[in-house]
C-alpha atoms as a PDB file:
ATOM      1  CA  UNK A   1     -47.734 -35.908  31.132  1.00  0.00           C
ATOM      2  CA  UNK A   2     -45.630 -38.408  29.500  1.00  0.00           C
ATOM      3  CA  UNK A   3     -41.982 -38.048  29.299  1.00  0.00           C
ATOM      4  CA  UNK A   4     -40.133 -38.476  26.156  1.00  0.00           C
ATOM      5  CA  UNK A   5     -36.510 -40.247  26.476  1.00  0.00           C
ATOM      6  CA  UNK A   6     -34.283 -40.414  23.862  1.00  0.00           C
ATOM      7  CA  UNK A   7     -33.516 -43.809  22.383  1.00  0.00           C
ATOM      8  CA  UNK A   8     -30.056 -45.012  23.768  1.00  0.00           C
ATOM      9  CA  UNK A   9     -27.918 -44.869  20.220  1.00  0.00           C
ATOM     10  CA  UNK A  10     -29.081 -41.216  20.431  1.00  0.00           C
ATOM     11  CA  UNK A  11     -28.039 -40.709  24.099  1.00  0.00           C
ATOM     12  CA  UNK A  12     -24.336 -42.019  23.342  1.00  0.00           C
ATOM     13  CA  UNK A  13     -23.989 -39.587  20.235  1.00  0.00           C
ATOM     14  CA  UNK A  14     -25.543 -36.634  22.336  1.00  0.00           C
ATOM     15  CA  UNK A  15     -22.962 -36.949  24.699  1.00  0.00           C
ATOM     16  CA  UNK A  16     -19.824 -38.022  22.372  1.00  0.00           C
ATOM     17  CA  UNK A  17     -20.429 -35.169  20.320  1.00  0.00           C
ATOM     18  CA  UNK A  18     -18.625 -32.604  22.550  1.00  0.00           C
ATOM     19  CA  UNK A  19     -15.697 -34.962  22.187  1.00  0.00           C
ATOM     20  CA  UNK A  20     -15.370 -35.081  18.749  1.00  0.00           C
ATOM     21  CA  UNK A  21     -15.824 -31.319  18.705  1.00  0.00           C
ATOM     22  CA  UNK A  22     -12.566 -30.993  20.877  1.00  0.00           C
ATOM     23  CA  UNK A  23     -10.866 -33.595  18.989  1.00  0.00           C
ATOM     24  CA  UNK A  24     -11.023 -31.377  15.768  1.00  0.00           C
ATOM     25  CA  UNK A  25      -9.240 -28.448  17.605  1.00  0.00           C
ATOM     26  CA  UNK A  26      -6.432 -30.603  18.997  1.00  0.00           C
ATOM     27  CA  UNK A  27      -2.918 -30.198  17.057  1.00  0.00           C
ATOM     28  CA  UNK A  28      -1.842 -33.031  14.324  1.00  0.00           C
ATOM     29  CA  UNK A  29       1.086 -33.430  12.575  1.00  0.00           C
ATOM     30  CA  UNK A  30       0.208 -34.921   9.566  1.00  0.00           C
ATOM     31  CA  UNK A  31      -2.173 -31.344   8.489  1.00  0.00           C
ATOM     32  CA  UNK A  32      -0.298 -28.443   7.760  1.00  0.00           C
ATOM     33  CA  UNK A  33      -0.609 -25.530   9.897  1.00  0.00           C
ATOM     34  CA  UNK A  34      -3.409 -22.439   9.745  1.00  0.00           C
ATOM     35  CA  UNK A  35      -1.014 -20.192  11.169  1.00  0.00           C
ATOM     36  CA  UNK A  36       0.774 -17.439   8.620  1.00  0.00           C
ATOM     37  CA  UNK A  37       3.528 -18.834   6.598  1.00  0.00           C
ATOM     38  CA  UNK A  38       6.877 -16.736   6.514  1.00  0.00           C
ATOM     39  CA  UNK A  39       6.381 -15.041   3.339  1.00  0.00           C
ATOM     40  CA  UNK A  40       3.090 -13.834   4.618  1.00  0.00           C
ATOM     41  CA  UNK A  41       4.485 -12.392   7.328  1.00  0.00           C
ATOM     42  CA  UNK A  42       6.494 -10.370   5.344  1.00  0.00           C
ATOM     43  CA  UNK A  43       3.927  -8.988   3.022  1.00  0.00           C
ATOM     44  CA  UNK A  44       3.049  -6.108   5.535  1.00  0.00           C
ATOM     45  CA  UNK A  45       6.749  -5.053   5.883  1.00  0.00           C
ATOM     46  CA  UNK A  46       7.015  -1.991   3.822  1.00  0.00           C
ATOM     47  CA  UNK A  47       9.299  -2.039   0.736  1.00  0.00           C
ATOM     48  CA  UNK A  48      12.877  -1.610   0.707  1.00  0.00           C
ATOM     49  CA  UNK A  49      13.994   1.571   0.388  1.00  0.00           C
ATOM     50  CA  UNK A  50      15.636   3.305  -2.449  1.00  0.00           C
ATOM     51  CA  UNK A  51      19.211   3.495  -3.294  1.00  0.00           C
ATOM     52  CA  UNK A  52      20.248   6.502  -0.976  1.00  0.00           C
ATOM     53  CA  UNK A  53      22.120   8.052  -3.950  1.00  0.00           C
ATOM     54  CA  UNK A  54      21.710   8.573  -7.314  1.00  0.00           C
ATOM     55  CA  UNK A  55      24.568   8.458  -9.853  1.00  0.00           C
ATOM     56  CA  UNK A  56      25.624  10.789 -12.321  1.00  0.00           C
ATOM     57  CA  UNK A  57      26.643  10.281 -16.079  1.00  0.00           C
ATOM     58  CA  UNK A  58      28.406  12.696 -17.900  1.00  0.00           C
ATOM     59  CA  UNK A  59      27.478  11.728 -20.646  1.00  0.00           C
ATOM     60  CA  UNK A  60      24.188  12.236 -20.159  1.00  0.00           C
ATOM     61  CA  UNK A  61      24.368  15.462 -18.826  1.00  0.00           C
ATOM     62  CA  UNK A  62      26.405  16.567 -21.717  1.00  0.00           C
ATOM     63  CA  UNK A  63      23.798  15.292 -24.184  1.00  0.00           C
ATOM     64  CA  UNK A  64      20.930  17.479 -22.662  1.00  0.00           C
ATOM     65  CA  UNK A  65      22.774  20.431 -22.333  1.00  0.00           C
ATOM     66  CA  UNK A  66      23.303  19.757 -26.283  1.00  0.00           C
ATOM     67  CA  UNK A  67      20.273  19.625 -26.507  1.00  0.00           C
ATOM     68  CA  UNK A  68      19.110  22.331 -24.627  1.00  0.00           C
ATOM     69  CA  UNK A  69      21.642  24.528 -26.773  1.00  0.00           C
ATOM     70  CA  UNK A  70      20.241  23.727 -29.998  1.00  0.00           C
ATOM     71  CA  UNK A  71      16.577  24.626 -28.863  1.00  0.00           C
ATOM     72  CA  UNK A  72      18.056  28.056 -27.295  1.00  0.00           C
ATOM     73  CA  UNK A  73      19.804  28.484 -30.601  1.00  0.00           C
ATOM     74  CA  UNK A  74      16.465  27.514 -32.767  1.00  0.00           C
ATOM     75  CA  UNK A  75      14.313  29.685 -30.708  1.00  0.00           C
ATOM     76  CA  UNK A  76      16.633  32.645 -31.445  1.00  0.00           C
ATOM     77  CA  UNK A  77      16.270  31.795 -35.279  1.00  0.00           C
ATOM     78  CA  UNK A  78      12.399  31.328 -34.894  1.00  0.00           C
ATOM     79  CA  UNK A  79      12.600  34.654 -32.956  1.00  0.00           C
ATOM     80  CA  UNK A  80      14.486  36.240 -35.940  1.00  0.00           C
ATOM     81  CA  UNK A  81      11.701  34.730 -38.139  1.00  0.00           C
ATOM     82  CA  UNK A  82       9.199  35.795 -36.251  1.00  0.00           C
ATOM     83  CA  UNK A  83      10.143  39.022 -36.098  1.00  0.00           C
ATOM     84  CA  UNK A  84      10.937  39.575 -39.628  1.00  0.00           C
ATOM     85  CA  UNK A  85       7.733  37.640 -40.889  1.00  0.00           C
ATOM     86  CA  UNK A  86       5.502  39.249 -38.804  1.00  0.00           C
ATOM     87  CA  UNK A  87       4.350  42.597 -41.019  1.00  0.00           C
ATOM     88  CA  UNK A  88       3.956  40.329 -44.341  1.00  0.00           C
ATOM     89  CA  UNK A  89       1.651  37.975 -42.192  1.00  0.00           C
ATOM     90  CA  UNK A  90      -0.560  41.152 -40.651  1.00  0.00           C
ATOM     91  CA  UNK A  91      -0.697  43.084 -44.294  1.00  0.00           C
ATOM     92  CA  UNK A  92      -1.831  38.731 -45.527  1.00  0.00           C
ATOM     93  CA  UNK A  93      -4.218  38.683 -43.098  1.00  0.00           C
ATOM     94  CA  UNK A  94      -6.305  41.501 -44.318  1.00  0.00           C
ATOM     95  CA  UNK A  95      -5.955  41.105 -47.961  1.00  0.00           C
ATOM     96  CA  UNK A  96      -8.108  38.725 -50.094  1.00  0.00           C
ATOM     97  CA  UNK A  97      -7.830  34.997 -49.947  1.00  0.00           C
ATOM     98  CA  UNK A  98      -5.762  33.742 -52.940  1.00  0.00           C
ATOM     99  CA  UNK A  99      -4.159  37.408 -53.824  1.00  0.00           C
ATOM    100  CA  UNK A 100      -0.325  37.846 -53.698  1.00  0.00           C
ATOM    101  CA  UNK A 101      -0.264  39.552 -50.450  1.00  0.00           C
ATOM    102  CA  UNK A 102      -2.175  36.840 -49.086  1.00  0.00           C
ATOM    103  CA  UNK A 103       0.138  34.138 -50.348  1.00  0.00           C
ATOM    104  CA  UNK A 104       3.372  35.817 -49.590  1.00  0.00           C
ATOM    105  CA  UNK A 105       1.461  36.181 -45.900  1.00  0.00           C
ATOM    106  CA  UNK A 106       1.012  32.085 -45.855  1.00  0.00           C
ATOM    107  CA  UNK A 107       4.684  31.453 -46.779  1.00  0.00           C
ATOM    108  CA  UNK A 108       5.632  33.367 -44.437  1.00  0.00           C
ATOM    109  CA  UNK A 109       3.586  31.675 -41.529  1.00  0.00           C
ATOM    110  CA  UNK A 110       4.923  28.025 -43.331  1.00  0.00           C
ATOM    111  CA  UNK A 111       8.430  30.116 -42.625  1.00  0.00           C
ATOM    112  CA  UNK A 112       7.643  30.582 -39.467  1.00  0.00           C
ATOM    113  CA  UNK A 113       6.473  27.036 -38.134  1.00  0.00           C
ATOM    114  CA  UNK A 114       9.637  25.612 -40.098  1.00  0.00           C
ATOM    115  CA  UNK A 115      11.716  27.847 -38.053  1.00  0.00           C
ATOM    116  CA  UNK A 116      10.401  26.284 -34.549  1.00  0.00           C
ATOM    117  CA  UNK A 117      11.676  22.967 -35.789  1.00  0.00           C
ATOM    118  CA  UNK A 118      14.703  22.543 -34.013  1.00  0.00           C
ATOM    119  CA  UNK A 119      13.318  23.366 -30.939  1.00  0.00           C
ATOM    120  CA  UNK A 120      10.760  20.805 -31.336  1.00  0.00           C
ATOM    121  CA  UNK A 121      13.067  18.514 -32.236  1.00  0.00           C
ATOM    122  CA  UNK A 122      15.218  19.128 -29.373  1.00  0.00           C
ATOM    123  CA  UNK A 123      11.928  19.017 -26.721  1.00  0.00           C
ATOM    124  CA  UNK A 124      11.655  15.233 -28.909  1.00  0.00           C
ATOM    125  CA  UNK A 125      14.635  14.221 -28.436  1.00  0.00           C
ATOM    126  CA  UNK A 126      14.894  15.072 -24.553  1.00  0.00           C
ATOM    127  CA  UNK A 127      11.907  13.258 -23.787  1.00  0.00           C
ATOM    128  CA  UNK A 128      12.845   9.929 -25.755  1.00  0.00           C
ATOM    129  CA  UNK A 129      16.535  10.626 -24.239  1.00  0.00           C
ATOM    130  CA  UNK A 130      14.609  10.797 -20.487  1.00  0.00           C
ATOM    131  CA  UNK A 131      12.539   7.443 -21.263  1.00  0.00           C
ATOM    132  CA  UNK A 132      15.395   5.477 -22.468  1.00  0.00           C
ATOM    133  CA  UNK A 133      17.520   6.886 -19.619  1.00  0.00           C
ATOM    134  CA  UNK A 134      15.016   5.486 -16.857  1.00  0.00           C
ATOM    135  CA  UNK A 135      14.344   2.170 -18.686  1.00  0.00           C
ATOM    136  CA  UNK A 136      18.047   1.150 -19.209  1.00  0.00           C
ATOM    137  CA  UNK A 137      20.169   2.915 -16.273  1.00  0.00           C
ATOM    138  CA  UNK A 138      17.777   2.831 -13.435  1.00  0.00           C
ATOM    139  CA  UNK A 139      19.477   4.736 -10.207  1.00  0.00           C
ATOM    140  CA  UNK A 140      20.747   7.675 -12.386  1.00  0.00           C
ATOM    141  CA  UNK A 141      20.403  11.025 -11.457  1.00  0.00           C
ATOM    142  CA  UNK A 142      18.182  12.634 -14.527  1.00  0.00           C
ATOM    143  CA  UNK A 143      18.403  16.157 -12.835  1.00  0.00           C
ATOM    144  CA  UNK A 144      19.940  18.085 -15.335  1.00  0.00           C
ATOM    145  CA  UNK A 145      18.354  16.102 -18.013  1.00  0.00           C
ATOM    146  CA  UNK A 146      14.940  16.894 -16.331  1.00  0.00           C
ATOM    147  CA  UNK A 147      15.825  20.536 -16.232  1.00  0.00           C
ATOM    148  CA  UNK A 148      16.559  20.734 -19.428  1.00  0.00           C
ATOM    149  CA  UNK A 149      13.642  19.184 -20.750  1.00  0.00           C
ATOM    150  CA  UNK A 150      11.441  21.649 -18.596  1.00  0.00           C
ATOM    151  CA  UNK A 151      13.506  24.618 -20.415  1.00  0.00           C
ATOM    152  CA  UNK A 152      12.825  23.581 -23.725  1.00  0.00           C
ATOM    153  CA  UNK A 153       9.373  23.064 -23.098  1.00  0.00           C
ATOM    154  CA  UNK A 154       9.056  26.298 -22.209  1.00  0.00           C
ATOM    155  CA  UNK A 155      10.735  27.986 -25.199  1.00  0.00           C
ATOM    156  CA  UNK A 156       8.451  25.570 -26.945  1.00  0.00           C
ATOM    157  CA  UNK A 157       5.116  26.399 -25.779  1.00  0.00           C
ATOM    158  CA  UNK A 158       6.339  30.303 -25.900  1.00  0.00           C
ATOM    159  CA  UNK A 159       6.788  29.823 -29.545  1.00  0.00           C
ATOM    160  CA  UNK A 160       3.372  27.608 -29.947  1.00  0.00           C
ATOM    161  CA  UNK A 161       1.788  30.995 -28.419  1.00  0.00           C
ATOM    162  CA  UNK A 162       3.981  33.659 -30.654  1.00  0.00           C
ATOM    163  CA  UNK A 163       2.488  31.239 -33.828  1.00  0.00           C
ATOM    164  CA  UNK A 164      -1.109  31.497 -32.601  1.00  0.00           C
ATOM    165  CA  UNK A 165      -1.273  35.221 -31.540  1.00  0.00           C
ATOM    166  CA  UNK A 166       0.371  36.117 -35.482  1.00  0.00           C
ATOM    167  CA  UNK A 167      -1.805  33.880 -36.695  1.00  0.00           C
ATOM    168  CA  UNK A 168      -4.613  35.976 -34.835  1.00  0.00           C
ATOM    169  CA  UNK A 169      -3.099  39.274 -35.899  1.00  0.00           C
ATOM    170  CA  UNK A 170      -0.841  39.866 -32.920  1.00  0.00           C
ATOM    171  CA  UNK A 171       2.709  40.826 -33.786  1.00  0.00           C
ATOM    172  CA  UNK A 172       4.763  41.137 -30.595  1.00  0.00           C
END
């Protein structure tokens, strides 16, 4: 059997070829390094922690519980409404379309809905006031304002449900 032998240029490149393997692998100075750069080292800290506390505004405070006492105030004059409204609306809702009882019954629901305005105003006005607060004074305790926007949302929703059970014949 007959022996095959490389031809000698191939022989020399067989056997320089682990040394140019180890030559890429050895350190130069003129390539930048593989290793992680400082800021990417950092990436996997975790984020700086809040301010530890919050600060209070007066101000702010005193403009939600404004507002919180004109939506307390409107829901007693919706309540008042409500209450006052509600027989005309029941004897409306069982009398002909278009007939005077019927009308006097619709006026009185238009009564009605105008009479949950301040509230709804109020609950308006507490959520643009919370927005604005967290946009432009970042770090301020909204507590109270928070509160207070819960509380008129509430009375809010309460009303929303006194509308739709007179509406459906419910007085109460």
């Amino acid at each position: 059997m007959a022996q095959i032998r490389p031809s000698a240029p191939l022989a020399i490149a067989l056997a320089a070829l682990p040394a140019f393997l180890l030559a890429a692998c050895s350190p130069r100075s003129d390539f930048p390094s593989l290793s992680p750069r400082p800021i990417e080292s950092t990436a996997d800290a975790p984020p700086a922690a809040p301010p530890a506390t919050a600060t209070t505004d007066p101000d702010l405070d005193a403009r939600a519980a404004a507002l919180l006492k004109e939506a307390k105030d409107g829901d007693v004059a919706f309540s008042k409404t409500a209450n006052a409204s509600c027989p005309a609306i029941a004897r409306g809702l069982a009398a002909t379309e278009g007939s005077e009882t019927w009308i006097l019954a619709q006026q009185s629901l238009s009564a009605i809905g105008a009479a949950r305005g301040r509230t709804t105003s109020a609950a308006a006005s507490l959520d643009q006031l919370a927005i604005e607060s967290s946009v432009s004074m970042p770090g301020t305790d909204l507590t109270r304002l928070l509160e207070a926007a819960k509380q008129v949302s509430a009375l809010d929703a309460a009303q929303q449900a006194r509308v739709a059970a007179i509406r459906a014949g419910t007085c109460g």
